[in-house]
Protein backbone atom coordinates (compact mmCIF):
# COMPACT_ATOMS: atom_id res chain seq x y z
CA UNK A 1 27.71 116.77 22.42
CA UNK A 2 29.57 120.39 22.19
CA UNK A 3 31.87 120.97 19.88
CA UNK A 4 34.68 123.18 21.62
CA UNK A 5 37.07 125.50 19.86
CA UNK A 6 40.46 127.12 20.49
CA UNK A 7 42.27 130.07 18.41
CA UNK A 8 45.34 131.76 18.55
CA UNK A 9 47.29 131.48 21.32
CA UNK A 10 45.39 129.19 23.54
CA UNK A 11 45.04 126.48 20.97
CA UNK A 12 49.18 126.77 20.94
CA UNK A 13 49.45 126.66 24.51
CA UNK A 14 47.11 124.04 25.06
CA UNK A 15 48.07 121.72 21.97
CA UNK A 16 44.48 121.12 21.11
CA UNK A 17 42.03 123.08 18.44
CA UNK A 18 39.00 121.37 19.14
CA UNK A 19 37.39 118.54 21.31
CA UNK A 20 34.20 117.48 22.31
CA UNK A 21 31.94 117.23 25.96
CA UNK A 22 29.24 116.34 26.60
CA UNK A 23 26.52 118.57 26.50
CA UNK A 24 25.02 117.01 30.10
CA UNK A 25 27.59 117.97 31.53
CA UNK A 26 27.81 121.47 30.48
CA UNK A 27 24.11 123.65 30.75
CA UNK A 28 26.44 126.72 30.10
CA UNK A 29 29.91 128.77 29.57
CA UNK A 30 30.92 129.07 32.90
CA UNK A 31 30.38 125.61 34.10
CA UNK A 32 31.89 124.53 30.26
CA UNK A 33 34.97 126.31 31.31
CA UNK A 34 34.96 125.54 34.79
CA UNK A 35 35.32 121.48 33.46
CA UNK A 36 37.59 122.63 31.17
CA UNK A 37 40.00 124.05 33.75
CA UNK A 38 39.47 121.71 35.83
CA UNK A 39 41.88 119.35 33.56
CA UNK A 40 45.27 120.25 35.32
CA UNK A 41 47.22 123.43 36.15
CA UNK A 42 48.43 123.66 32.44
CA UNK A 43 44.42 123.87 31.29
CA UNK A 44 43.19 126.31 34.61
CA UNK A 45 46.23 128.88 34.21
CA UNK A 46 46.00 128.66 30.29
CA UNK A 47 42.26 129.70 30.30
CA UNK A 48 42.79 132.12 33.68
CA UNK A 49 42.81 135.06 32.12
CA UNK A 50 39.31 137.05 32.78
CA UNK A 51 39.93 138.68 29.34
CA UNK A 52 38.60 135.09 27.51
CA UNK A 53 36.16 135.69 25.03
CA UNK A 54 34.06 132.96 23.75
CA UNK A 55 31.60 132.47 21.04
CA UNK A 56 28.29 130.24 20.67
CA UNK A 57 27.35 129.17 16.86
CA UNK A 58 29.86 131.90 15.55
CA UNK A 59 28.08 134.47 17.79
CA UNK A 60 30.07 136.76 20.62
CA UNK A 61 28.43 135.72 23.96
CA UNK A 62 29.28 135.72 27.70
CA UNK A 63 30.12 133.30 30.12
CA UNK A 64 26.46 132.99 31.47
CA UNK A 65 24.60 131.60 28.15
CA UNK A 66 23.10 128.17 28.07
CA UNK A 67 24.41 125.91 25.74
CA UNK A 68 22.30 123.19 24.53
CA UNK A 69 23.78 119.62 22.26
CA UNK A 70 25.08 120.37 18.59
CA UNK A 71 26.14 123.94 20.24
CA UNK A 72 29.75 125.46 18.63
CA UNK A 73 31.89 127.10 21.51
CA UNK A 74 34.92 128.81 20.70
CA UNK A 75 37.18 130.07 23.28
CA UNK A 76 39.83 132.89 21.70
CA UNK A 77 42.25 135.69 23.38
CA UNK A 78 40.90 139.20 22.82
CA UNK A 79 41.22 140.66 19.16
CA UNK A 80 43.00 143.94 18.88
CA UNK A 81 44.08 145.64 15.25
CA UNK A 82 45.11 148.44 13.79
């Protein structure tokens, strides 16, 4: 299994901050948020935006990395500060 994360904004819009998949399922980001949006509208508009960043085990990574069972993805809106 994969643990999933949302933050901020999409775990609002979504009305979920964390499920689980299956880790068969899922060899990496892409496909992991290709299943994801592949929900309903709500789910493929909500996690549209090309901006996404995710993170593996706490770790900023792309949408091409291979996930593997017991994995941590979080999925999060860009951070900006000031």
């Amino acid at each position: 299994m994969i643990k999933v994360l949302f933050f901020a904004q999409l775990r609002d819009k979504l009305g979920v901050s964390e499920l689980s998949v299956n880790s068969d399922e899922n060899p990496n980001v892409q496909v992991l948020l290709n299943n994801l949006k592949a929900k309903d509208n709500h789910w493929e508009k909500t996690l549209a935006s090309a901006s996404l960043m995710v993170a593996i085990n706490q770790t900023i990574s792309n949408k091409t990395a291979t996930l593997s069972s017991g994995d941590e993805v979080a999925f999060f809106p860009p951070v900006t500060g000031g």
